[in-house]
Protein backbone atom coordinates (compact mmCIF):
# COMPACT_ATOMS: atom_id res chain seq x y z
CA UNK A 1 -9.24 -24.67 -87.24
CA UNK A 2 -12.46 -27.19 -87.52
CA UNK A 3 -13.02 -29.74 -85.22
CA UNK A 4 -15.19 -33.05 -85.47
CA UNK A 5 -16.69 -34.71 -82.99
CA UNK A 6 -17.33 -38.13 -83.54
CA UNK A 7 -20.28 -40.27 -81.72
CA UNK A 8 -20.26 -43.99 -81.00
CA UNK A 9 -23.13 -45.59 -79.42
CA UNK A 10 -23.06 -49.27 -78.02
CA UNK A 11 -26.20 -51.25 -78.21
CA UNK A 12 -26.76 -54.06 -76.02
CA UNK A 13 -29.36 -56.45 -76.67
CA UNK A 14 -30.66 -58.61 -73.71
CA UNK A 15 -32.77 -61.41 -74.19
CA UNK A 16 -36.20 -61.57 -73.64
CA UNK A 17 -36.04 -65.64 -72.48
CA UNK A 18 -35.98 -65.33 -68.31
CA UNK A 19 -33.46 -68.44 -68.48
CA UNK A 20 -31.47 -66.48 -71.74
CA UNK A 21 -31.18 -63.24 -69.58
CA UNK A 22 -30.12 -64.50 -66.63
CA UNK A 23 -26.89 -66.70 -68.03
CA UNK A 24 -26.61 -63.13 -70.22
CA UNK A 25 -26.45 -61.09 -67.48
CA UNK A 26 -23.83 -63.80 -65.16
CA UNK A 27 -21.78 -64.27 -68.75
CA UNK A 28 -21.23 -60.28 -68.51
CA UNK A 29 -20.65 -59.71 -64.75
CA UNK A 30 -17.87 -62.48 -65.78
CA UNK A 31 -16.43 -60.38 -68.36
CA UNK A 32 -16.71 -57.30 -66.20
CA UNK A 33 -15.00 -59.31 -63.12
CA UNK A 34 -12.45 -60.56 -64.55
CA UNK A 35 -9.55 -58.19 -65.10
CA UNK A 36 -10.52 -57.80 -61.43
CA UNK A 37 -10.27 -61.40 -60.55
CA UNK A 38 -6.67 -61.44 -62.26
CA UNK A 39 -5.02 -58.79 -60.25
CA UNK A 40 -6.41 -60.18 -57.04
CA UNK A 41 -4.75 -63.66 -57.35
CA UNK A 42 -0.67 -63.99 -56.64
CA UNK A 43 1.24 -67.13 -58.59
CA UNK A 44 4.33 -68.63 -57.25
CA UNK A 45 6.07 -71.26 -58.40
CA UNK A 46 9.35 -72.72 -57.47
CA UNK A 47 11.80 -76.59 -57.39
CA UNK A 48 11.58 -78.74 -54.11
CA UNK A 49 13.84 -82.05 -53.66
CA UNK A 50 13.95 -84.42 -50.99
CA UNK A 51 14.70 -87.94 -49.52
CA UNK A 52 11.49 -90.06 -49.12
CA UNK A 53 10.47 -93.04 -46.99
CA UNK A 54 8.62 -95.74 -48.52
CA UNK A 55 6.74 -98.55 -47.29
CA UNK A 56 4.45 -101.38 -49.12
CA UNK A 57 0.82 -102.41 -47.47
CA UNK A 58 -1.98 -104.39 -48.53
CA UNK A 59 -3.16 -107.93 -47.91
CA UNK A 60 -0.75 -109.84 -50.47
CA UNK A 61 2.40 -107.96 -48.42
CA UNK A 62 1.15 -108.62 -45.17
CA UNK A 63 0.63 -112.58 -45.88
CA UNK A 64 4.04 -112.74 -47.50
CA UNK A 65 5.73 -110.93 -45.08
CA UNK A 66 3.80 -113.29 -42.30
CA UNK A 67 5.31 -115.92 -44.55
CA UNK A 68 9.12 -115.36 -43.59
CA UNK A 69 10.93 -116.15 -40.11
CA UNK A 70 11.63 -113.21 -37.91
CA UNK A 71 10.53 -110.60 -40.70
CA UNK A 72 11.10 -106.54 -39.74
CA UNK A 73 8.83 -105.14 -42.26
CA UNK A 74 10.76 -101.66 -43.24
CA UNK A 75 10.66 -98.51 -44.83
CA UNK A 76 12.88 -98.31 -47.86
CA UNK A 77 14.92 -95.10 -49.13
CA UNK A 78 14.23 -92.98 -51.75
CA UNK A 79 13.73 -89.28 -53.53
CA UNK A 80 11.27 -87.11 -54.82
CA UNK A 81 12.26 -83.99 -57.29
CA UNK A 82 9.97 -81.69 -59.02
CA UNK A 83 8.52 -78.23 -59.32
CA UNK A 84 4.96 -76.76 -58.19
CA UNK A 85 2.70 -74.00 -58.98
CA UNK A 86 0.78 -71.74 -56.27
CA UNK A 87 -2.22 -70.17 -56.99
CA UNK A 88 -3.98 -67.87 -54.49
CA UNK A 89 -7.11 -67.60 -54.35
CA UNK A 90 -7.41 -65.87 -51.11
CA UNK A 91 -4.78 -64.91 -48.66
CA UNK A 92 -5.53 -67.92 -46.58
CA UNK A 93 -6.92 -70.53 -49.37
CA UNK A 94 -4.13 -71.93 -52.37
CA UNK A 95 -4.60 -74.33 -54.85
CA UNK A 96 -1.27 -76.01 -55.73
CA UNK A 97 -0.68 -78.39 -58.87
CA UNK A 98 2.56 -80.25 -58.44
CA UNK A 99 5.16 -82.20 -60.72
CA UNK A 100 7.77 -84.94 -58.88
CA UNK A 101 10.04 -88.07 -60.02
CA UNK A 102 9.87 -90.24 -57.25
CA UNK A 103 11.05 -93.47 -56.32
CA UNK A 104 8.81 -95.60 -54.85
CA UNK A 105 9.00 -99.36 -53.15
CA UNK A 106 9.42 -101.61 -49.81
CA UNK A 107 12.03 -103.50 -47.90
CA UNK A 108 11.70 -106.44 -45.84
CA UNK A 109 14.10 -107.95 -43.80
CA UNK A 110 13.85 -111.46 -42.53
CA UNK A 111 16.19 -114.86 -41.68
CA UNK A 112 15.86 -118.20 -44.03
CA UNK A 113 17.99 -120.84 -43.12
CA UNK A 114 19.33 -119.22 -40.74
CA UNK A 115 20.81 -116.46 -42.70
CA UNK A 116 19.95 -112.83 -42.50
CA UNK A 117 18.26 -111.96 -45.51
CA UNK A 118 17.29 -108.33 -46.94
CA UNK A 119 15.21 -107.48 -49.87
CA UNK A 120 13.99 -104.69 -51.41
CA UNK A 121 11.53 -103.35 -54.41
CA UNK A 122 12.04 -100.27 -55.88
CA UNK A 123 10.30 -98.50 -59.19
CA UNK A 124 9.92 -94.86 -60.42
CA UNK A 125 6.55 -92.65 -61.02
CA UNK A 126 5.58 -89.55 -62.08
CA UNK A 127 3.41 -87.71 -59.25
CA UNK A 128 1.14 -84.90 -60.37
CA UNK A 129 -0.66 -84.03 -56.58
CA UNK A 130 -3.24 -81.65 -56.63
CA UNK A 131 -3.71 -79.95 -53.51
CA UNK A 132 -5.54 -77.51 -51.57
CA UNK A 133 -3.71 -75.46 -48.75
CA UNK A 134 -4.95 -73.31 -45.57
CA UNK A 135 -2.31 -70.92 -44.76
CA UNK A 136 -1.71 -68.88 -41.59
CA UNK A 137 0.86 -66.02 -43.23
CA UNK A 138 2.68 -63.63 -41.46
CA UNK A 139 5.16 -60.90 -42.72
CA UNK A 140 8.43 -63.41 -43.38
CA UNK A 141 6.32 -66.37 -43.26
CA UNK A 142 3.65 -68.62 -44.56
CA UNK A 143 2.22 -71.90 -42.49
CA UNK A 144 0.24 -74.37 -44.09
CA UNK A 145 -1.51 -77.38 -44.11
CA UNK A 146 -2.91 -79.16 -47.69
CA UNK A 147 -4.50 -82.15 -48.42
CA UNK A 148 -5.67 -83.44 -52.13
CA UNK A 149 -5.78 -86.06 -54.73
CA UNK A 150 -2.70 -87.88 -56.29
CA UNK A 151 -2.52 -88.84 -59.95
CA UNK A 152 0.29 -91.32 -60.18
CA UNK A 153 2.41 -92.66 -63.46
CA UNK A 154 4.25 -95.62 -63.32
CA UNK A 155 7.17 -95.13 -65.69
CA UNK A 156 10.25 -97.45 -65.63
CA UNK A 157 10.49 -101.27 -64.96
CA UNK A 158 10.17 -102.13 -61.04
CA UNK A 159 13.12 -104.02 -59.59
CA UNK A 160 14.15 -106.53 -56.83
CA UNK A 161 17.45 -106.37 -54.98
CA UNK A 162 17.87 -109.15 -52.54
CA UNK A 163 20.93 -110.21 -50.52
CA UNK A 164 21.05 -113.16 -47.94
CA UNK A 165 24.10 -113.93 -45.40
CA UNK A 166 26.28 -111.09 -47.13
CA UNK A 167 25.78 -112.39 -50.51
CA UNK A 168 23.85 -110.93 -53.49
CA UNK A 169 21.32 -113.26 -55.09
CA UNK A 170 19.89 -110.30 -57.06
CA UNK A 171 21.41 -107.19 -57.77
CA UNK A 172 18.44 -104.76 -59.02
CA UNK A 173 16.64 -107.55 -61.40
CA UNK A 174 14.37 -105.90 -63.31
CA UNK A 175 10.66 -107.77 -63.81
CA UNK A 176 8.89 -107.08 -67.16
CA UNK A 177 7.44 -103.82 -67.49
CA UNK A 178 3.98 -105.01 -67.78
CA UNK A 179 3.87 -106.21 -64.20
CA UNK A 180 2.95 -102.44 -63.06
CA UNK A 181 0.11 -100.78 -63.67
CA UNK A 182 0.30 -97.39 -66.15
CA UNK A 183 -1.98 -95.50 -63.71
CA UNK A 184 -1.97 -95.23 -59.86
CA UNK A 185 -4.25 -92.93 -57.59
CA UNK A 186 -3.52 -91.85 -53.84
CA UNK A 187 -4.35 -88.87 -51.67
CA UNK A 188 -1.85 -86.70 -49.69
CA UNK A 189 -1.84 -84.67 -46.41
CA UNK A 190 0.79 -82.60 -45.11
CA UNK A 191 1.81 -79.85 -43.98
CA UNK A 192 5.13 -76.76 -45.32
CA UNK A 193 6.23 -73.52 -44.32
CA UNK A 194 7.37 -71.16 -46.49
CA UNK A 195 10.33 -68.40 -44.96
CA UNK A 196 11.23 -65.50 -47.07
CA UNK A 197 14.54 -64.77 -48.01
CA UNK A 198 13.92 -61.46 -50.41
CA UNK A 199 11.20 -59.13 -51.80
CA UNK A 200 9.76 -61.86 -54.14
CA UNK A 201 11.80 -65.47 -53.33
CA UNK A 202 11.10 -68.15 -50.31
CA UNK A 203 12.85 -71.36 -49.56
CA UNK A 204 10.41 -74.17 -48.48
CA UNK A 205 10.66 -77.09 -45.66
CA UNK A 206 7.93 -79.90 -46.91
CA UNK A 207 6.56 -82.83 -44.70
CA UNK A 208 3.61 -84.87 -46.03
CA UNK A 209 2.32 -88.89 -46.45
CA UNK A 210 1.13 -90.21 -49.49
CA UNK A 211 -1.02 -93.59 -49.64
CA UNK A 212 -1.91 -94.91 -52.48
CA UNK A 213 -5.45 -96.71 -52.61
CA UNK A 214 -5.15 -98.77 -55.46
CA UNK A 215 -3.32 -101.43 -56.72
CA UNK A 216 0.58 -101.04 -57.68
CA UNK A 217 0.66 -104.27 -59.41
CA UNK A 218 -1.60 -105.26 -62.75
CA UNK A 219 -4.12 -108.39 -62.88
CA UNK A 220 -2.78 -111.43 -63.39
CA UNK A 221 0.58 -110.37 -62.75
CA UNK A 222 3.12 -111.67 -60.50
CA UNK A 223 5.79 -109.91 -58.08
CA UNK A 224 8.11 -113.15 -56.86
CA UNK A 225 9.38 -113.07 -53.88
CA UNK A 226 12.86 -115.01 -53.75
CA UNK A 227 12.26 -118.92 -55.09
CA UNK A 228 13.14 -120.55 -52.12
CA UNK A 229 10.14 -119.23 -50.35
CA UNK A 230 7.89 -120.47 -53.35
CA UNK A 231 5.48 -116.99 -52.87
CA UNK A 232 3.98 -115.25 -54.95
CA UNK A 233 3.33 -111.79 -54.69
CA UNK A 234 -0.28 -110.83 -56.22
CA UNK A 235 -2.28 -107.67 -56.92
CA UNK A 236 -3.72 -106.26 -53.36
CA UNK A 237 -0.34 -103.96 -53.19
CA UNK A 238 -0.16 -100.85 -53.07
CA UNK A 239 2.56 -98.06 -51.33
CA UNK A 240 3.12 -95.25 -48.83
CA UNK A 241 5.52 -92.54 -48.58
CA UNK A 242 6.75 -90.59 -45.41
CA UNK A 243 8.42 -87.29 -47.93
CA UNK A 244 10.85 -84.79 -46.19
CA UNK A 245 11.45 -81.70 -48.78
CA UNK A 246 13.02 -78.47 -48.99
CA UNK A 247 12.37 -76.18 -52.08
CA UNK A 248 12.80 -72.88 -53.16
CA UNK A 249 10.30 -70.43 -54.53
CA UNK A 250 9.73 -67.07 -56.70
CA UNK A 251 6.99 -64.97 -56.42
CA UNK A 252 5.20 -63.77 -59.09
């Protein structure tokens, strides 16, 4: 029986450039890292739905509510629903990119002529929130708090529902399009905890406030507030949301 032995031999040529050798020799610790880097970091992803509170501010909603007799400036109903991705970096540091539908507005309630009057704006949005999370984790459970950016897509037609002494005047009356700006940013802080339920799946309880810090409504474009009151309701408006979620989760 004859045998071969085959030889390989790997030559590595480093630069002589100081600057060239040093992003050489980071560019291959990298490479060497990586498979490393991989293993070490846990994914989990998972569906949360909930009901949301929300609530216009700004100087424009201020004057017109200021504007009405007896107003109650109020939080108006609505939902969020949409999925989420965890990435670990460390046991006690995440980075979470989330997806959610959510309806956003504000309610105001107020007497004119003497007649109770209630009115409400309502519009949906895409909300992709970006946030980073401390967690405290224990066997069963995982405690957190987050904070982070939120990139905001207006995408349907806002609306106006108003009703005074018992009677409808508008029933969801849907203003042009145009009247809401395409992009809207906000930040969010909160706060979940995660309870396990097998080897590798959670449910989630999710409390957190969004605030948006730029305007809802485009230049030169007009909210109206019901005719009677002759008001106008201008850019300078932008939202908040009090969101209560529940969600469930699979680990990776």
């Amino acid at each position: 029986m004859e045998y071969f032995e085959l030889q390989f031999e790997i030559e590595i040529i480093i630069p002589e450039d100081r600057a060239m050798r040093k992003n050489f020799l980071i560019m291959i610790l990298i490479i060497l890292l990586f498979p490393a880097l991989c293993f070490s970091i846990n994914f989990s992803a998972g569906i949360k739905i909930g009901p949301t509170l929300n609530h216009f501010h700004g100087d424009d909603w201020d004057d017109m509510v200021n504007s009405t007799s007896e107003p109650n400036d109020r939080f108006k109903l609505g939902f969020s629903v949409g999925a989420f991705l965890t990435i670990d970096i460390l046991e006690f540091i995440s980075i979470q990119p989330e997806f959610y539908f959510s309806i956003m507005g504000g309610a105001l309630d107020y007497t004119e002529n003497s007649l109770s009057g209630e009115l409400k704006y309502s519009f949906m949005v895409l909300e992709i929130p970006v946030l980073a999370k401390g967690n405290f984790t224990t066997e069963r459970l995982r405690a957190s708090l987050f904070a982070g950016p939120n990139f905001i897509i207006t995408v349907g037609q806002a609306k106006m529902d108003l009703e005074i002494g018992g009677s409808k005047v508008y029933d969801w009356y849907e203003f042009p399009e145009s009247i809401l700006r395409k992009f809207i940013m906000g930040i969010v802080v909160g706060g979940s905890l995660d309870t396990k339920i097998s080897e590798n799946t959670f449910i989630i309880i999710d409390v957190r406030y969004v605030l948006t810090f730029t305007d809802i409504i485009d230049d030169n474009q007009f909210i109206y507030f019901p005719a009677s009151t002759r008001y106008a309701l201008e850019p300078d408006l932008m939202g908040n949301s009090l969101k209560f979620m529940i969600g469930f989760g699979i680990e990776m």
